[in-house]
Protein backbone atom coordinates (compact mmCIF):
# COMPACT_ATOMS: atom_id res chain seq x y z
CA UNK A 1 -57.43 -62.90 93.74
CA UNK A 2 -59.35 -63.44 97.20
CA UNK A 3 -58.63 -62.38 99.17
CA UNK A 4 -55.95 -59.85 98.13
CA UNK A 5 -53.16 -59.30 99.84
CA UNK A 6 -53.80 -55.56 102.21
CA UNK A 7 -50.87 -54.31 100.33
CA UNK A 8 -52.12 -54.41 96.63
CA UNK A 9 -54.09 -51.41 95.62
CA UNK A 10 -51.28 -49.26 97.27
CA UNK A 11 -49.02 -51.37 95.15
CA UNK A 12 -50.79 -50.39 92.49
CA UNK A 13 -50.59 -46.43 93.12
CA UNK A 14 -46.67 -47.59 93.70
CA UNK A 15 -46.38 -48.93 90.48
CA UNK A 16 -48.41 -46.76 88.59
CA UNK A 17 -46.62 -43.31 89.96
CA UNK A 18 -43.25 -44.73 88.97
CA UNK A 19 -43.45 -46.74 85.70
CA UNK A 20 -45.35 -46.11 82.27
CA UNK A 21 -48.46 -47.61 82.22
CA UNK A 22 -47.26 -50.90 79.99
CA UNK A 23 -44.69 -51.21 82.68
CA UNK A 24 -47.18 -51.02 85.46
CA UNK A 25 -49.53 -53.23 84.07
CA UNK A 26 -46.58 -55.90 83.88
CA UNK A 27 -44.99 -55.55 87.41
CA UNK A 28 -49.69 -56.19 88.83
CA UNK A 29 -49.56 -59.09 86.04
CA UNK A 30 -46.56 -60.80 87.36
CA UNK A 31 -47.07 -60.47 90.86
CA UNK A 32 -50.38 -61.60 90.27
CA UNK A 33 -49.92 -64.59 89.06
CA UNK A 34 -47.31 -65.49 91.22
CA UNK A 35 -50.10 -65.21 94.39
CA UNK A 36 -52.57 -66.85 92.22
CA UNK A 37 -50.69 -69.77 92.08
CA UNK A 38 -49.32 -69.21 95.69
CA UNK A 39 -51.64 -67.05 98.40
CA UNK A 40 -49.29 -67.68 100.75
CA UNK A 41 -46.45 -66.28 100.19
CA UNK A 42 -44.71 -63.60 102.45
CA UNK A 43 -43.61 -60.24 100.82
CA UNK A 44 -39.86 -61.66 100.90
CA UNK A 45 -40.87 -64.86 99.44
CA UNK A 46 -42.62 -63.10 96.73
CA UNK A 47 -39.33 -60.75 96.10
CA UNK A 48 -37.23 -63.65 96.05
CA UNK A 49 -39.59 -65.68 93.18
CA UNK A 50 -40.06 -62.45 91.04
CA UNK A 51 -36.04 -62.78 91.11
CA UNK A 52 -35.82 -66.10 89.94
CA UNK A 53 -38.89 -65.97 87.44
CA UNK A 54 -39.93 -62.27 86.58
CA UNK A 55 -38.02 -59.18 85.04
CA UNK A 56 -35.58 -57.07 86.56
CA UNK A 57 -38.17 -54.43 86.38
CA UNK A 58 -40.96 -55.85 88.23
CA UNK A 59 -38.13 -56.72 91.00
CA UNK A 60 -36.70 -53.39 91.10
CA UNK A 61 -40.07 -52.23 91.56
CA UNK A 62 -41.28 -54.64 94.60
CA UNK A 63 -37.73 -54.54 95.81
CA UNK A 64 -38.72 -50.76 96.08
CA UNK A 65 -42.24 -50.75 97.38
CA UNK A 66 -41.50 -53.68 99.93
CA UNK A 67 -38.53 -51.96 101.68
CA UNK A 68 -40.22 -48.18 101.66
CA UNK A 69 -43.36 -49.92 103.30
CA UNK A 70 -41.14 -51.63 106.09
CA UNK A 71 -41.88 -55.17 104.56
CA UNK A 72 -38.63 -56.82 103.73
CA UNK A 73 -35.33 -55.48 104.33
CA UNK A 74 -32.83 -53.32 101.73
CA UNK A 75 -32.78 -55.81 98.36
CA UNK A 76 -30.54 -54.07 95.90
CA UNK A 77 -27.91 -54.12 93.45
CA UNK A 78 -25.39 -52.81 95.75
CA UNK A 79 -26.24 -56.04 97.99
CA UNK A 80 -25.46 -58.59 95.22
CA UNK A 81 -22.64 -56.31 94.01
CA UNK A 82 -21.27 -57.39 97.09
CA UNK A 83 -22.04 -60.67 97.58
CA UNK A 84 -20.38 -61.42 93.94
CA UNK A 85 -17.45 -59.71 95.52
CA UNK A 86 -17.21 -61.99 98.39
CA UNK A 87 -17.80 -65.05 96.21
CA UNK A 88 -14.81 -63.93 93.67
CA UNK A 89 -12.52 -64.29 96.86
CA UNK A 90 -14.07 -67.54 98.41
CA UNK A 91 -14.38 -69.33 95.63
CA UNK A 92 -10.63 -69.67 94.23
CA UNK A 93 -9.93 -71.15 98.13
CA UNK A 94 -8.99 -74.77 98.03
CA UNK A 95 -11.63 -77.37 99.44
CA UNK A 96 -9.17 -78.67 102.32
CA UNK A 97 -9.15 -74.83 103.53
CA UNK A 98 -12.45 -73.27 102.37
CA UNK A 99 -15.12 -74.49 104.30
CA UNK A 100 -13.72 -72.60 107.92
CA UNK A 101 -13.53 -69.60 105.71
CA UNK A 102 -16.82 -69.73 104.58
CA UNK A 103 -17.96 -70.14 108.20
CA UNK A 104 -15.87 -67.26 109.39
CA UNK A 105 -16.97 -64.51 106.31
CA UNK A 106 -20.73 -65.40 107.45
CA UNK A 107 -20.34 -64.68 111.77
CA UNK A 108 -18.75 -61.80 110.61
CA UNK A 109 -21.80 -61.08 108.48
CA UNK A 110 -24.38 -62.06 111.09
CA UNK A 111 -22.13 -59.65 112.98
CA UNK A 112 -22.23 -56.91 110.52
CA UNK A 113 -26.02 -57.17 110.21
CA UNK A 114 -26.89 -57.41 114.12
CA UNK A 115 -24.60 -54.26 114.75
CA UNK A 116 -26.65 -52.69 111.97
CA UNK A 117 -30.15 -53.60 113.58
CA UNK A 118 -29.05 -51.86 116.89
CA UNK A 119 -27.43 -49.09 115.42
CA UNK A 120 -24.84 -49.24 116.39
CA UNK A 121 -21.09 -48.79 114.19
CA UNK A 122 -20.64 -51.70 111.66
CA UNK A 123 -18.42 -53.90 109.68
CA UNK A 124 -17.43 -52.30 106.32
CA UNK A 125 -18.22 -54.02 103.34
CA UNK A 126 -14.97 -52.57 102.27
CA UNK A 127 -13.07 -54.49 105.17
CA UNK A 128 -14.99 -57.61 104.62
CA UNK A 129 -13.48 -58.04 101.12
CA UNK A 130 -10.10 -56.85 102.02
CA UNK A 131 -10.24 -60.16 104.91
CA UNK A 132 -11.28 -62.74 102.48
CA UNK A 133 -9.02 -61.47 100.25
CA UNK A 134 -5.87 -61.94 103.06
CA UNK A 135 -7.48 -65.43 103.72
CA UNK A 136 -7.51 -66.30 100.08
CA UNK A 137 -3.75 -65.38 99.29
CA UNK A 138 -2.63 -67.43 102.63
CA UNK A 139 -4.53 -70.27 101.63
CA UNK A 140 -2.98 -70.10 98.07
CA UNK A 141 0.24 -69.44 99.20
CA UNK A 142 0.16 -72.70 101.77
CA UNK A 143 -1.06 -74.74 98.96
CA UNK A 144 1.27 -73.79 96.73
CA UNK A 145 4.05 -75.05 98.80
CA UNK A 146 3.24 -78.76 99.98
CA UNK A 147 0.04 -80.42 100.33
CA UNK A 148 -2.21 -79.32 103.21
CA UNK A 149 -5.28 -81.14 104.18
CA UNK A 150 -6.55 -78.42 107.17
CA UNK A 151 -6.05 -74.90 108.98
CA UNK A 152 -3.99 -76.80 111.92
CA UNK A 153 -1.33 -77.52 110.04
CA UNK A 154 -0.92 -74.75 109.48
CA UNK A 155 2.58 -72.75 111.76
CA UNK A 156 3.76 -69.48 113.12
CA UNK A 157 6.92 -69.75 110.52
CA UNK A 158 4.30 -70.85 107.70
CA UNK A 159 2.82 -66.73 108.95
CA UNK A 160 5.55 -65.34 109.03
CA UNK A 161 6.90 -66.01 105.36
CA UNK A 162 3.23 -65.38 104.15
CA UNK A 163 4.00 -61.85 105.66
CA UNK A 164 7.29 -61.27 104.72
CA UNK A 165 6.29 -61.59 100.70
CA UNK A 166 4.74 -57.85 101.53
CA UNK A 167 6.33 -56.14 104.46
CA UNK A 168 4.81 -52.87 103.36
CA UNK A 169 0.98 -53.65 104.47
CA UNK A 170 1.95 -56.62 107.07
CA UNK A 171 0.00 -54.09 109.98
CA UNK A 172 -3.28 -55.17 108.25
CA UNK A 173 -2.18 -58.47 106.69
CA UNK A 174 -1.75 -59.47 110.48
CA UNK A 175 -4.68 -58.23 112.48
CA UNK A 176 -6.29 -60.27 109.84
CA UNK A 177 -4.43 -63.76 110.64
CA UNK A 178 -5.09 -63.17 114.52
CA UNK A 179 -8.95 -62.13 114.05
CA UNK A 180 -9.35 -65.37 111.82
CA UNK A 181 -7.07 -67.74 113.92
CA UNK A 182 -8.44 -66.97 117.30
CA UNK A 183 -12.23 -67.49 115.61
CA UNK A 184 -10.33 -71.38 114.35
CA UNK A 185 -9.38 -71.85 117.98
CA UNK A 186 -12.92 -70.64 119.71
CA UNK A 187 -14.92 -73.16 117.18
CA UNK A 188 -12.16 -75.73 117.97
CA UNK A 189 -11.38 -76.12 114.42
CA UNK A 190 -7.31 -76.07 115.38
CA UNK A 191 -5.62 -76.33 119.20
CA UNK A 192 -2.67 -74.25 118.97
CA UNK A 193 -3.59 -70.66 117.63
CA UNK A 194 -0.26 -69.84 114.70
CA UNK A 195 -1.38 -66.20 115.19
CA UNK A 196 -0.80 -65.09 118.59
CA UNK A 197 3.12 -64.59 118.66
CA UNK A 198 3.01 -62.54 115.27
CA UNK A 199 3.76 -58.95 115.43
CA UNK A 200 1.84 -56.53 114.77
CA UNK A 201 4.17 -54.25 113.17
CA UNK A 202 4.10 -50.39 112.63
CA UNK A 203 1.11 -48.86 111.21
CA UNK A 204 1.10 -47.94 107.98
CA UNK A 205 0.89 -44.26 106.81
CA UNK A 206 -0.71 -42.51 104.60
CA UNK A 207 0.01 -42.57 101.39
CA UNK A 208 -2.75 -41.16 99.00
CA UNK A 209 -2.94 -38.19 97.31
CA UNK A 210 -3.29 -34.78 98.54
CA UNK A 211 -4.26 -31.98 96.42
CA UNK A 212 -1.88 -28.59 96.57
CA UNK A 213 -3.52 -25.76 97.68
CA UNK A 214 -3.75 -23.78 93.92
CA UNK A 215 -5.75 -27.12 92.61
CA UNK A 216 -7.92 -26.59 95.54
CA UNK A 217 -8.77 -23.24 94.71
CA UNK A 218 -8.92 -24.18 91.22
CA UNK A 219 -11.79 -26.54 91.72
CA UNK A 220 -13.18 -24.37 94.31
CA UNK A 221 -13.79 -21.82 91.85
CA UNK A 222 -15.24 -24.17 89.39
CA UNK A 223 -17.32 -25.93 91.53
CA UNK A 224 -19.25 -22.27 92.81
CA UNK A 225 -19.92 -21.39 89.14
CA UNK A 226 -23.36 -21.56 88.32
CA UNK A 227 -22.33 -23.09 84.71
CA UNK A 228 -20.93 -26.17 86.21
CA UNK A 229 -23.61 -28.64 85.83
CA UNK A 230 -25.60 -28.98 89.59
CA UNK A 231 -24.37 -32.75 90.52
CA UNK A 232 -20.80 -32.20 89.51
CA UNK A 233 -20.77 -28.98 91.84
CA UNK A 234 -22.47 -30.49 94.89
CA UNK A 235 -19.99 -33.66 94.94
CA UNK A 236 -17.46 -31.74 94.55
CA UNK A 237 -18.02 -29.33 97.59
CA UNK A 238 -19.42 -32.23 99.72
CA UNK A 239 -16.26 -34.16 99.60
CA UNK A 240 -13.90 -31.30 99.53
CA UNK A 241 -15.31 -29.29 102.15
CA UNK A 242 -17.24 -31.78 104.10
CA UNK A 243 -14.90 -34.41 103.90
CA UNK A 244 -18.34 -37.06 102.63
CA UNK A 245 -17.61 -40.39 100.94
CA UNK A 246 -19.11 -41.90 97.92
CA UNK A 247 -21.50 -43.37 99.99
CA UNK A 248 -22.78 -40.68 101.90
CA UNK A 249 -23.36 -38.18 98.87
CA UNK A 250 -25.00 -40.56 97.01
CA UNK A 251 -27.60 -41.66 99.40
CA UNK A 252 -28.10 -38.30 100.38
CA UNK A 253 -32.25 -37.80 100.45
CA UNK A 254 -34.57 -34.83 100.47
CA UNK A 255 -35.59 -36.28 104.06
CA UNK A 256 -32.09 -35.36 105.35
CA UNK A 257 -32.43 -31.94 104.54
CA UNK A 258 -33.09 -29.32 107.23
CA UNK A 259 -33.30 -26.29 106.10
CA UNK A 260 -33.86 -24.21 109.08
CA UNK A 261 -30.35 -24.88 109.45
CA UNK A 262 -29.11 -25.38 106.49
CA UNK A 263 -27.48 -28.70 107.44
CA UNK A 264 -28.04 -32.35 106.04
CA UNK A 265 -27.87 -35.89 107.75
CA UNK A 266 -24.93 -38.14 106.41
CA UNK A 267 -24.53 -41.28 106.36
CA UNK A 268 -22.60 -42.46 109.60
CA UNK A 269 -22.16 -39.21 111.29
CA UNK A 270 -23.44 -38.97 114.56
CA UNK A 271 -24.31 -35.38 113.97
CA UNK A 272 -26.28 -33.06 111.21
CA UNK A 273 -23.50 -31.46 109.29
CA UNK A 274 -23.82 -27.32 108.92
CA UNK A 275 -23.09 -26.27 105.12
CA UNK A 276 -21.34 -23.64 104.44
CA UNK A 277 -23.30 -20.80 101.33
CA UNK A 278 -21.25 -22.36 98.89
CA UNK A 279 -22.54 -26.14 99.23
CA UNK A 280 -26.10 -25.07 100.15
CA UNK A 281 -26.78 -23.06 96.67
CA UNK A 282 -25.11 -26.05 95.16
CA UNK A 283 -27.58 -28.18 96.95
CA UNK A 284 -30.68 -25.81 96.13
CA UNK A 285 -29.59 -26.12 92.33
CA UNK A 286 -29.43 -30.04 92.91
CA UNK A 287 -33.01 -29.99 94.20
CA UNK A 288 -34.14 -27.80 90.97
CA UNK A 289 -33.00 -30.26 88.61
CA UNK A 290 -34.75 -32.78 90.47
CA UNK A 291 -37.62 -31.02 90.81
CA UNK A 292 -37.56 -30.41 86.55
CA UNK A 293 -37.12 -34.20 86.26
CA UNK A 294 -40.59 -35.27 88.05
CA UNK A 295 -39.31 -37.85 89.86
CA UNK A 296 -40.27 -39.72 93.11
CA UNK A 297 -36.75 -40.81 93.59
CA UNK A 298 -36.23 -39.64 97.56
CA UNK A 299 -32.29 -39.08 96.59
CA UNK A 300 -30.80 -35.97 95.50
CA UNK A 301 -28.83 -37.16 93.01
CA UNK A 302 -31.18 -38.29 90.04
CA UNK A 303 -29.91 -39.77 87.37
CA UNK A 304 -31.91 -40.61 83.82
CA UNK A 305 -31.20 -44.70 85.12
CA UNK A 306 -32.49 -43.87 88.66
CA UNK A 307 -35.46 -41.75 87.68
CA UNK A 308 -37.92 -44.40 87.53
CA UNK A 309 -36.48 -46.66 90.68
CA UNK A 310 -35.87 -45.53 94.12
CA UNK A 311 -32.60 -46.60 94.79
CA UNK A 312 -29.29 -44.60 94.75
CA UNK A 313 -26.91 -43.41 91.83
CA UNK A 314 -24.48 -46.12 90.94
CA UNK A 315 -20.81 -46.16 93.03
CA UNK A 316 -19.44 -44.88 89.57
CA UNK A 317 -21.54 -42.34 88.76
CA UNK A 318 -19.65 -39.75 91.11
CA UNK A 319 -16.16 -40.72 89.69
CA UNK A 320 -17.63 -40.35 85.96
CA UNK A 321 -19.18 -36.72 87.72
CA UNK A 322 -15.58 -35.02 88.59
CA UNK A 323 -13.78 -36.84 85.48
CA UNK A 324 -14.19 -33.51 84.06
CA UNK A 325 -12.37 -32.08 86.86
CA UNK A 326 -9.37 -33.68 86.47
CA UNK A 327 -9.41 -35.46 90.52
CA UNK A 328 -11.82 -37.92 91.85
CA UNK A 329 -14.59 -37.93 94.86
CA UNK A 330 -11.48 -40.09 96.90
CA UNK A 331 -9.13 -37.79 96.56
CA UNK A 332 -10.91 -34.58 97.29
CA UNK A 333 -12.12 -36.47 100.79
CA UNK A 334 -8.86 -37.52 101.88
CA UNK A 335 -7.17 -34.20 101.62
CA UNK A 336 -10.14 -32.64 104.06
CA UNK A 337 -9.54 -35.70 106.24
CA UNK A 338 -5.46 -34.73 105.87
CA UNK A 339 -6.21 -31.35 106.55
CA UNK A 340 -8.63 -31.68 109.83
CA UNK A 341 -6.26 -34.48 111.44
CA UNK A 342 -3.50 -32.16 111.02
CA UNK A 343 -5.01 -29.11 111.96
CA UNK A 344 -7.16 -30.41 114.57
CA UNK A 345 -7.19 -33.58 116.51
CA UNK A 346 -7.84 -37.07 115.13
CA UNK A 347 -10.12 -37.78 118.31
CA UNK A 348 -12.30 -34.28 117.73
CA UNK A 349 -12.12 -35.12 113.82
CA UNK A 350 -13.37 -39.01 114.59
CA UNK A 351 -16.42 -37.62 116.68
CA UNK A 352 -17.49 -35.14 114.31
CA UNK A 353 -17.38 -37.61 111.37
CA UNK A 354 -18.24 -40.95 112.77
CA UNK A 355 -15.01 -42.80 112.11
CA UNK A 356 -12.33 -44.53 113.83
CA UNK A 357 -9.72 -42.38 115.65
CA UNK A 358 -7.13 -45.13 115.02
CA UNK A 359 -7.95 -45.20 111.16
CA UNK A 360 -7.17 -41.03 111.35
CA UNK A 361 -4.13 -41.40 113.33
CA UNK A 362 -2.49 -42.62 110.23
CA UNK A 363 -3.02 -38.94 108.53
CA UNK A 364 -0.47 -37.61 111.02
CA UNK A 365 2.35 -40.17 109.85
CA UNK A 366 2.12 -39.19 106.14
CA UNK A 367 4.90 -36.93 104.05
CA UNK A 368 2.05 -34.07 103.73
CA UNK A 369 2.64 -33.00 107.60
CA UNK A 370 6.51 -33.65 106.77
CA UNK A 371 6.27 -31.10 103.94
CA UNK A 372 4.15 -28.48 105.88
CA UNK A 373 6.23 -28.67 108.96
CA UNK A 374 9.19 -28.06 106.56
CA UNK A 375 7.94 -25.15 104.80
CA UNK A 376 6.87 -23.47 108.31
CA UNK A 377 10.64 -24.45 109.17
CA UNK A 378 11.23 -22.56 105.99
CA UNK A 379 9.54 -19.52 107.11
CA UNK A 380 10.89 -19.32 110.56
């Protein structure tokens, strides 16, 4: 190969550090002959053949070494987890309707990833799907009911029965119709907007589950036992004490680890987050069983399908974690949300935690606060 591309004998330490040496030999093979037959081509081009031509292996691999070294951007399974997810929505949308929501889920994209270059607070994936999938049960529900060859025939009545099928979640169900029917009107696509009279409605409460005070302790207890294994007892205190998501504890790294002050960087919070004695052994015993496993995975939670890559523990793997527990990463984080909103102040509880104060607000309206404030009537 000449010349060779600056990048390949560190590729090669990459590759050899991380895979057996059969394995390694494959992912230089591969790539080789892929610049043998093209010299040309860009890091990203060269991800995107291996993709289409090579193994999963040798992609996880370059996928891995191109995005630590700054030369493409995150390629991963979670990516095209989610893409598949946005293409199981579009793609049952009828042709006369599809193509303007095609165009809308991609601005919001190119809004979700120019947000993300400037750091600044993005679009969910989580709220992506939950739009296409309001714009996919409109567009079946107009095309169930007469023929319908575009988005401006569509009316305000034609709304408002499409909302009244589900008046328990018509809040979201609506903000959803006005965000996509003002974007019709701005591209010209329709010249009356159907949207703008609806109402918005009451927001809707919270209605998850909350765990009772004697099933915290419970897990408390189980969770600070040294013969709980190490992952199970750090999830567990992260999301029950520090209120993390799925998210955040699984791409937790060594990197985000201070431990002058025994804090860690999440995901999305402005702000380190102090742990308390309890989470940081359960952290330290984390880092042990990494250390025992040899791996140059950056993430704290190593599992034996993540050892060899350098991506993150699957979305799953947490739930499977606290199975034995009897509850659920979800649950354990919305009764620390329930319990700082409530105690606290959703603005105060917002800052600290990155979110949305009008997301937290909802916390307040749920039957937990009418329980507590009827047990403290109780007591009175």
């Amino acid at each position: 190969m000449q010349p060779a591309p600056p990048w390949w004998s560190t590729l090669a330490t990459f590759a050899t550090a991380r895979r057996h040496p059969g394995g390694a030999v494959a992912v230089l093979r591969e790539s080789g002959k892929a610049l043998l037959a093209d010299p040309t081509l860009t890091p990203r081009q060269l991800l995107s053949l291996i993709g289409v031509e090579g193994t999963p292996n040798t992609e996880r691999v370059l996928a891995a070494f191109f995005t630590s070294r700054r030369l493409t951007l995150a390629h991963d399974d979670t990516v095209r987890r989610e893409h598949a997810r946005h293409e199981h929505y579009l793609r049952p949308i009828a042709e006369p309707l599809s193509g303007a929501v095609v165009a809308f889920h991609h601005t919001q994209l190119e809004e979700q990833q120019r947000l993300r270059r400037t750091g600044r607070r993005t679009l969910s994936d989580i709220t992506l799907t939950a739009r296409l999938r309001v714009l996919r049960d409109l567009a079946a529900h107009l095309t169930a009911h007469r023929q319908i060859t575009g988005w401006a025939e569509v009316t305000t009545a034609d709304l408002e029965t499409f909302l009244a099928r589900d008046r328990s979640n018509r809040h979201q169900r609506t903000y959803v119709l006005r965000r996509f029917f003002a974007w019709a009107r701005g591209r010209k696509l329709i010249l009356i907007d159907p949207a703008r009279r609806l109402a918005l409605g009451a927001q809707p409460a919270f209605t998850g589950t909350v765990l009772e005070i004697v099933t915290q302790q419970r897990l408390f207890h189980r969770w600070t036992s040294p013969a709980t294994p190490a992952h199970e007892r750090l999830t567990g205190l992260l999301a029950l004490l520090h209120a993390a998501s799925n998210l955040q504890i699984r791409t937790l790294t060594i990197d985000h680890i201070d431990p002058g002050t025994q804090a860690v960087t999440l995901t999305g919070r402005p702000f380190p987050t102090p742990l308390d004695p309890s989470t940081w052994q359960a952290l330290q015993a984390c880092l042990r069983h990494r250390e025992s496993m040899h791996t140059l995975n950056p993430h704290v939670l190593v599992t034996r399908v993540t050892n060899g890559r350098d991506t993150a523990a699957d979305s799953s793997y947490l739930t499977r974690l606290l199975a034995a527990a009897a509850t659920t990463p979800a649950i354990c984080r919305q009764t620390r949300l329930t319990q700082l909103v409530t105690d606290l102040d959703p603005k105060l509880a917002a800052s600290a935690l990155g979110m949305n104060d009008g997301g937290l607000v909802r916390y307040l309206a749920d039957n937990v606060t009418q329980d507590r404030l009827h047990r403290s009537g109780h007591r009175h």
